[in-house]
Protein backbone atom coordinates (compact mmCIF):
# COMPACT_ATOMS: atom_id res chain seq x y z
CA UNK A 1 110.55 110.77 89.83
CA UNK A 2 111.32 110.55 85.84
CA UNK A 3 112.44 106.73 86.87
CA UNK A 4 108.64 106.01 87.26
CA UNK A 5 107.12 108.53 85.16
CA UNK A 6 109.18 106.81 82.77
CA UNK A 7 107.77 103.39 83.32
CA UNK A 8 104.59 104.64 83.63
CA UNK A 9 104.65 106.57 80.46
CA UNK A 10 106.20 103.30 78.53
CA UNK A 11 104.08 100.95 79.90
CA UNK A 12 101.12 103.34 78.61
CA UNK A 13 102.33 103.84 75.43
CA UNK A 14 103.32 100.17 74.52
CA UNK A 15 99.42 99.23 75.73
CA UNK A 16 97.95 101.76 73.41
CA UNK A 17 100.70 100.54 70.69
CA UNK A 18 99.65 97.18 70.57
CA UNK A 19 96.02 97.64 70.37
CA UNK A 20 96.48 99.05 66.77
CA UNK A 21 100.28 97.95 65.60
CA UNK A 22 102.28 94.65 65.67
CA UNK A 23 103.92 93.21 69.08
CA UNK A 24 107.41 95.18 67.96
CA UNK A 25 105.88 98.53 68.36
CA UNK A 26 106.45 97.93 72.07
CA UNK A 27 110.26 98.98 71.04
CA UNK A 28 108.98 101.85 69.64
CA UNK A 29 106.96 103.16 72.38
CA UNK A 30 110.18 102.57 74.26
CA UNK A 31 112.36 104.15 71.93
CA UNK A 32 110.10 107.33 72.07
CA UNK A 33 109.79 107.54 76.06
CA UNK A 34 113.53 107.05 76.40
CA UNK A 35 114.52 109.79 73.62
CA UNK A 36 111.32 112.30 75.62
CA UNK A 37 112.61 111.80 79.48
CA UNK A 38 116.27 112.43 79.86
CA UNK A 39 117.96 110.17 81.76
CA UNK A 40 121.09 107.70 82.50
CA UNK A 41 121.45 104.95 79.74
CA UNK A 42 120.76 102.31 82.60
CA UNK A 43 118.19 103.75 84.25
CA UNK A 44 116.77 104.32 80.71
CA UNK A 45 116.67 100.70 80.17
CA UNK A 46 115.62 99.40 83.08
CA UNK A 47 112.55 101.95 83.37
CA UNK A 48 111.58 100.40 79.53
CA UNK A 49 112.53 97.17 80.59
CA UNK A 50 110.22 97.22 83.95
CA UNK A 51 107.41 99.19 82.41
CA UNK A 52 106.85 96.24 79.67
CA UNK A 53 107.63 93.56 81.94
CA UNK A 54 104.69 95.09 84.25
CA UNK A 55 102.59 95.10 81.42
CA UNK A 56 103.11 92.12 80.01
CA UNK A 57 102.73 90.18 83.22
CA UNK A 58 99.76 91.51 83.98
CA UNK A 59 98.20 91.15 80.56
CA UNK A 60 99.23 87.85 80.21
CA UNK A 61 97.67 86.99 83.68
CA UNK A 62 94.59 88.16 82.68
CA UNK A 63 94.16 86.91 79.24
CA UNK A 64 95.02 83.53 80.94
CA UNK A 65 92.50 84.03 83.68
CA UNK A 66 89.69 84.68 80.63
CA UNK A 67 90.62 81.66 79.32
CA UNK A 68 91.09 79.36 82.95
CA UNK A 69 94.53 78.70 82.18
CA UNK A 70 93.92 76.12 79.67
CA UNK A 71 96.17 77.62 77.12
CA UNK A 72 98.98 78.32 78.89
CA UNK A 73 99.23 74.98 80.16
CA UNK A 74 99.16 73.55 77.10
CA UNK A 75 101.76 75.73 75.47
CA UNK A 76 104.18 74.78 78.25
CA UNK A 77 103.51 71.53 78.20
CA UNK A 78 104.90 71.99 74.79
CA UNK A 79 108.25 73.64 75.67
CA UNK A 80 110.40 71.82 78.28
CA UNK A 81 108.88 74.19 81.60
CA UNK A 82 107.27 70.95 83.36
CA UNK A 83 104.02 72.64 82.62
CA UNK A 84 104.46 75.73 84.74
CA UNK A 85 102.15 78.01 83.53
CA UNK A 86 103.56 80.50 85.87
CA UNK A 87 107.34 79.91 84.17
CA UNK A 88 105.64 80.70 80.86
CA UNK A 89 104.13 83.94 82.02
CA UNK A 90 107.60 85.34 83.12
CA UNK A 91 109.69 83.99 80.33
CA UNK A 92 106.58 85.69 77.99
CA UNK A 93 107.04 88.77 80.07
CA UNK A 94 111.05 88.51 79.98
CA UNK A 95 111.08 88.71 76.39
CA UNK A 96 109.02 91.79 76.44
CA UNK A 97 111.64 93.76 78.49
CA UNK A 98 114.50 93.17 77.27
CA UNK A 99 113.25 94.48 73.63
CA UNK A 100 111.71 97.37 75.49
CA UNK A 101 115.02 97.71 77.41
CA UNK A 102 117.02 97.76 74.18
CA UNK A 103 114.99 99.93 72.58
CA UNK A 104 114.99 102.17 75.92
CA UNK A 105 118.55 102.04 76.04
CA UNK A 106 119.24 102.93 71.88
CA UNK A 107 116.85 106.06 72.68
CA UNK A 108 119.00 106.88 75.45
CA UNK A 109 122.43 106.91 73.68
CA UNK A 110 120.67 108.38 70.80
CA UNK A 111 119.58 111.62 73.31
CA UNK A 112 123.03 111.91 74.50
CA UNK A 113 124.38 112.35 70.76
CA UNK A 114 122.36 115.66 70.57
């Protein structure tokens, strides 16, 4: 149960985060859940980790659906994906979790220090 309140709560968080503050205060919003919800240093990271790749997925699906997917296809025609806008989305989304995950995990360890 704290495994998805957690990614709930993180994927909230880094939403409302990024309205207001750069794309890094995703880490924080991590960061914060992880240190709030006690868990195991894994499932800590993978609950940040999911929770922003969720997001980010889903955001990125529908700012490309706003747009008909004309951007996206040009940015990767750009980088070598063979124009998959698809492959962008997830490698976009990728990046996302692991800094969440990171940032998930160092608020993990950090809770275990107290």
């Amino acid at each position: 149960m704290k495994f998805i309140v957690a990614t709930i709560l993180t994927s909230l968080l880094a939403f409302a985060a990024g309205l207001y503050l750069p794309w890094w205060s995703i880490a924080i919003a991590a960061f914060i859940v992880s240190t709030l919800i006690h868990q195991k240093p894994w499932k800590s990271m993978l609950s940040g980790a999911l929770g922003l790749f969720l997001l980010w997925v889903l955001l990125a699906i529908w700012i490309d659906s706003k747009n008909q997917g004309i951007l996206s296809a040009r940015i990767s025609e750009l980088l070598p994906l063979g124009g998959s806008a698809f492959l962008l989305i997830l490698i976009t989304a990728f990046v996302g979790a692991l800094v969440a995950g990171l940032a998930a995990l160092s608020g993990a360890y950090l809770k275990k220090l107290k």
